[in-house]
N, C-alpha and C. Protein backbone atom coordinates (compact mmCIF):
# COMPACT_ATOMS: atom_id res chain seq x y z
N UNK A 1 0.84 -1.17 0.00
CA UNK A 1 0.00 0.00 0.00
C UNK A 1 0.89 1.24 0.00
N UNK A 2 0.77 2.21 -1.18
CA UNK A 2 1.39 3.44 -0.72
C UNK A 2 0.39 4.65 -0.71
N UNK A 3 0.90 5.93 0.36
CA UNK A 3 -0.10 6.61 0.05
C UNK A 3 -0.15 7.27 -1.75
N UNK A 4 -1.39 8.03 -1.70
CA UNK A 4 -1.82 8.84 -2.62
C UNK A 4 -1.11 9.47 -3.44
N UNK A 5 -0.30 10.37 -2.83
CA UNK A 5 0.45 11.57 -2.70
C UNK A 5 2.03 10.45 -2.96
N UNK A 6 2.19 9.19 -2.64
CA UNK A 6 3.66 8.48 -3.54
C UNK A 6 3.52 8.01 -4.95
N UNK A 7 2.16 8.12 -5.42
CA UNK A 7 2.09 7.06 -6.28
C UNK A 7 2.40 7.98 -7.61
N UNK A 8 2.44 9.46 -7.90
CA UNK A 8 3.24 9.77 -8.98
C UNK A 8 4.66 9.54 -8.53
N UNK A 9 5.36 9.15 -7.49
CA UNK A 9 6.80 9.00 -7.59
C UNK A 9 6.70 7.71 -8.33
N UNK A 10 6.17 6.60 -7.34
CA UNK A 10 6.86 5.22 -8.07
C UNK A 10 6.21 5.45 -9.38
N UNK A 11 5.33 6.33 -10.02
CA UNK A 11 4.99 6.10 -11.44
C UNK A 11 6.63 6.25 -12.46
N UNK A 12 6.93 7.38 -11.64
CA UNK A 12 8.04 8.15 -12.39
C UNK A 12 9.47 7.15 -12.18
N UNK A 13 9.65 6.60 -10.89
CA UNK A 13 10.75 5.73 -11.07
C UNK A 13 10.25 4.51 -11.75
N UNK A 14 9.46 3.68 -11.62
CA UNK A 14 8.72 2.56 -12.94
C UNK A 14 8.74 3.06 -14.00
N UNK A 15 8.28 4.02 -14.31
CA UNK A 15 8.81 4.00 -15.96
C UNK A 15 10.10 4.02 -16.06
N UNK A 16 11.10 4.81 -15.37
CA UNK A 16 12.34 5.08 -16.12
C UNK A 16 13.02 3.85 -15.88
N UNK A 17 13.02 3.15 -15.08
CA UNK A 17 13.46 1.64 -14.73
C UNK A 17 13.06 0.91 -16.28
N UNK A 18 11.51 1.15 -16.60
CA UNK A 18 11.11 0.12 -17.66
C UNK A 18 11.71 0.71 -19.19
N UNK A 19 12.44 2.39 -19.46
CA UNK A 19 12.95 2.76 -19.91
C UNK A 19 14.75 1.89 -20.54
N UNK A 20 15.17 1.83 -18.69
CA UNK A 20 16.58 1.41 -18.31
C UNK A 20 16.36 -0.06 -19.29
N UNK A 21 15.51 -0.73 -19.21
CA UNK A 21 15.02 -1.98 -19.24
C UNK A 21 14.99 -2.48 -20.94
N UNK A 22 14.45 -1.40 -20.78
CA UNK A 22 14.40 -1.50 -23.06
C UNK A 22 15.83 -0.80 -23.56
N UNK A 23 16.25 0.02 -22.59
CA UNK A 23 17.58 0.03 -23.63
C UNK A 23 18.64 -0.73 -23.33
N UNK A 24 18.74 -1.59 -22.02
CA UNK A 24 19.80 -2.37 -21.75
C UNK A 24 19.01 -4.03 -21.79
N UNK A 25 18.30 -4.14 -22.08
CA UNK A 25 17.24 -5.72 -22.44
C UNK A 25 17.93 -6.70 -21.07
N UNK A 26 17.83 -5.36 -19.78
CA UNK A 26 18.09 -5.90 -18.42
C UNK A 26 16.67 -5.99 -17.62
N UNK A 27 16.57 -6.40 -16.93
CA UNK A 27 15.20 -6.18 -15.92
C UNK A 27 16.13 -6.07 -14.27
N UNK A 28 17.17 -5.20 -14.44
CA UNK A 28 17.73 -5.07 -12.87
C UNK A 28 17.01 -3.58 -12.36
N UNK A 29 16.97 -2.81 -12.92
CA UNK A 29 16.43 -1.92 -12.71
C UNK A 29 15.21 -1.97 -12.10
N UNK A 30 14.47 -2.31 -12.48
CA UNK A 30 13.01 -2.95 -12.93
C UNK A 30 12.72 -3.72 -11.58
N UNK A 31 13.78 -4.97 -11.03
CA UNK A 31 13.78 -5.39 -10.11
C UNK A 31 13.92 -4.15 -8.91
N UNK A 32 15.08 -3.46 -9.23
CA UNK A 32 15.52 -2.86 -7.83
C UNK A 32 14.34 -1.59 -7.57
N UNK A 33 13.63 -1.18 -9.03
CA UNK A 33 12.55 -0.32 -8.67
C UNK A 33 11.34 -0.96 -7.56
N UNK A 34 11.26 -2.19 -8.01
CA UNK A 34 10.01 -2.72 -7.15
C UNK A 34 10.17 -2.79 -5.97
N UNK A 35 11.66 -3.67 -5.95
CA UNK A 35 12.07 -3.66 -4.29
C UNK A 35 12.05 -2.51 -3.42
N UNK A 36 12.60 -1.50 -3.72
CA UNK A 36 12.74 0.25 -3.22
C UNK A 36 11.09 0.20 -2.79
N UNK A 37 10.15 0.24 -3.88
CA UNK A 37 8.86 0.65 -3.32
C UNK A 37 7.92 -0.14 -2.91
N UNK A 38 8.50 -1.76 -2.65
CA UNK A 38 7.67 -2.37 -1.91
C UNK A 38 8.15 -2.55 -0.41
N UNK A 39 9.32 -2.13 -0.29
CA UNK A 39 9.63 -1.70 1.22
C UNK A 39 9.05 -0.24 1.57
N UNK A 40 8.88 0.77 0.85
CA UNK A 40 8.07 1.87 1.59
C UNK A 40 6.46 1.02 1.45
N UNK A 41 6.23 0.26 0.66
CA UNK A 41 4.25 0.03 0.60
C UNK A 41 4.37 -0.82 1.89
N UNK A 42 5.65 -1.30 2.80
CA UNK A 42 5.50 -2.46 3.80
C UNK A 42 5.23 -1.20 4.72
N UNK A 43 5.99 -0.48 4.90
CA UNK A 43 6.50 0.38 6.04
C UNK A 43 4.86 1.37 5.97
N UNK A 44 4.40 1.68 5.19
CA UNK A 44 2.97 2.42 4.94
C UNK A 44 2.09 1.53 5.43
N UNK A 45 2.30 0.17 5.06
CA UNK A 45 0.50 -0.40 5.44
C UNK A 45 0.70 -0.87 6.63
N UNK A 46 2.13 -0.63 7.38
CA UNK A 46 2.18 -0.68 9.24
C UNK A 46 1.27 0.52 9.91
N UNK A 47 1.48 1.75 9.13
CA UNK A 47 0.78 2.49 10.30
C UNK A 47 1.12 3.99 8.79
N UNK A 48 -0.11 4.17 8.15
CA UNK A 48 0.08 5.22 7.07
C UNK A 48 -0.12 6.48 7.47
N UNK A 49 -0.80 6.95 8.96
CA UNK A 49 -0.65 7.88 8.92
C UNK A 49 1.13 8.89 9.73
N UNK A 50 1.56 7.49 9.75
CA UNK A 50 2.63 7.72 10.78
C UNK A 50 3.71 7.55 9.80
N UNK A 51 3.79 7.21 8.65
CA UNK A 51 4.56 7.50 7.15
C UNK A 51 4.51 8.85 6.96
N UNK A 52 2.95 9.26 6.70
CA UNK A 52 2.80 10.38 6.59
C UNK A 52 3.21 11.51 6.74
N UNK A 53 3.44 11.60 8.08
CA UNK A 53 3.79 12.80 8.93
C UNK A 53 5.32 12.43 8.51
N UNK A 54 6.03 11.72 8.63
CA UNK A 54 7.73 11.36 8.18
C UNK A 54 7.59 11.90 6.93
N UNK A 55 6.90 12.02 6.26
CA UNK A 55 7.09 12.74 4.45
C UNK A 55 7.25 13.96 4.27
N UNK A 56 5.43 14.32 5.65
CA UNK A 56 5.61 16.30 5.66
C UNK A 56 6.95 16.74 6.53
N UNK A 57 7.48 15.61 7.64
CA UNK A 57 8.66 16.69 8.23
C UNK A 57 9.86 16.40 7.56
N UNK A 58 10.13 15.72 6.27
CA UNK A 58 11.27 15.39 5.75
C UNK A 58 10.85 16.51 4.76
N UNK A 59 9.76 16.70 4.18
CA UNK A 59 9.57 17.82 2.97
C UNK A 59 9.67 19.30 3.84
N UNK A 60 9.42 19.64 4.77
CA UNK A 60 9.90 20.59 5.59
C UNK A 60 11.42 21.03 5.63
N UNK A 61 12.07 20.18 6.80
CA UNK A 61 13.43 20.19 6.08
C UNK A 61 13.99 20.06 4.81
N UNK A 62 13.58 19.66 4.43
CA UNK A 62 13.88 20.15 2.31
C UNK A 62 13.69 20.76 2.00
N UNK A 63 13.02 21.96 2.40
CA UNK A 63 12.30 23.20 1.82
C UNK A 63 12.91 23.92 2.53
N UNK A 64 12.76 23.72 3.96
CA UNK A 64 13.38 25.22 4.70
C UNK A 64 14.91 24.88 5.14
N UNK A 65 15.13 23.86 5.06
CA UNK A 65 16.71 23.38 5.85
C UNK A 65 16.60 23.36 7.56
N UNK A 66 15.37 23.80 7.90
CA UNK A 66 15.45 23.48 9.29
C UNK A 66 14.67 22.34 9.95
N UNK A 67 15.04 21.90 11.09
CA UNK A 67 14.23 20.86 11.56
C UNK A 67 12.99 21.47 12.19
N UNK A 68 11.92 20.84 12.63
CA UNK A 68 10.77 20.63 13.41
C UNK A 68 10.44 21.40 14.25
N UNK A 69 9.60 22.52 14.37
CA UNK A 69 10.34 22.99 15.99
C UNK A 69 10.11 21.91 17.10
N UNK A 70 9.49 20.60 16.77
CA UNK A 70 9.44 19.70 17.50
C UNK A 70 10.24 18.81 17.93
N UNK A 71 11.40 18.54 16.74
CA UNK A 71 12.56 17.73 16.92
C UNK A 71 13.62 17.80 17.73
N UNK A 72 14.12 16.38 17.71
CA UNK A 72 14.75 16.52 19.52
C UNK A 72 16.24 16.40 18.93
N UNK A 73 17.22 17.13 19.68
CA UNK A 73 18.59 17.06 18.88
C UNK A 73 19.15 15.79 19.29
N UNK A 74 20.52 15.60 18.52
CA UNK A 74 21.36 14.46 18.60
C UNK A 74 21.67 13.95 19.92
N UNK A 75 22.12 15.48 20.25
CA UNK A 75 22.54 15.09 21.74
C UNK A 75 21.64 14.32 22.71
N UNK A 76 20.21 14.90 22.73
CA UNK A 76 19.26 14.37 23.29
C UNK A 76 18.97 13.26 22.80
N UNK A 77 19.06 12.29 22.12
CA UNK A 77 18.96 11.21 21.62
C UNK A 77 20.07 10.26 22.67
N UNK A 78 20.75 10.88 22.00
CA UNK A 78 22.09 10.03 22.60
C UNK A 78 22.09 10.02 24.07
N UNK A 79 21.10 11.04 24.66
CA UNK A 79 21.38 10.91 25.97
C UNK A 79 19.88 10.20 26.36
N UNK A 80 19.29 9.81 25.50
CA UNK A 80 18.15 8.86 25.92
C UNK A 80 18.45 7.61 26.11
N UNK A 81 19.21 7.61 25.11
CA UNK A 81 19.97 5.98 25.00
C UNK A 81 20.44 5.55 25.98
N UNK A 82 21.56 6.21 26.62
CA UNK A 82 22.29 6.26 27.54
C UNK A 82 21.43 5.93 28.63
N UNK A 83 20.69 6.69 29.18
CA UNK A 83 19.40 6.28 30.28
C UNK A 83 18.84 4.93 30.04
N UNK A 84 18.23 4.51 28.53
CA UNK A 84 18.00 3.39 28.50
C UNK A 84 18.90 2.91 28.61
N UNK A 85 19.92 2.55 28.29
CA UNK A 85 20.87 1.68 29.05
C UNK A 85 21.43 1.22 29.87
N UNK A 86 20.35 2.59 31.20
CA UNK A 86 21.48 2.38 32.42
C UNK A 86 22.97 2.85 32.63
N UNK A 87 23.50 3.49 31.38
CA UNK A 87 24.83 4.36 31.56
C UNK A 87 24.83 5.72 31.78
């Protein structure tokens, strides 16, 4: 399952794969296109609206170069870990 809003991408990488495909009379392309977007259709039909939101804050940072004002820095990560770990 992908959302709505992916399905002109994989249109656009499937064709050019099936492009790759007719001028090299390979089907690797072709393969590695499917694979690429049947691991995002796995990762979508776990929980799509929670893909979702990973698309608008990755297209955010692509647009503005900044993160989230929600996002938690490295450091804070690393120091979550650390707690979970008990170190």
């Amino acid at each position: 399952m992908l959302l709505p809003e992916e399905a002109p991408d994989f249109d656009r990488d499937y064709r050019k794969a099936l492009k790759a495909a007719a001028e090299t009379m390979s089907l690797d392309e072709v393969f590695k296109t499917l694979e690429h977007w049947h691991r995002i259709a796995r990762i979508t039909q776990l929980d799509p609206e929670r893909h979702r939101r990973m698309l608008q804050r990755a297209e955010h940072i692509l647009r503005t170069g900044e993160p989230m004002p929600d996002a938690v820095s490295l450091d804070e990560v690393k120091a979550m870990i650390r707690e979970r770990l008990g170190q």
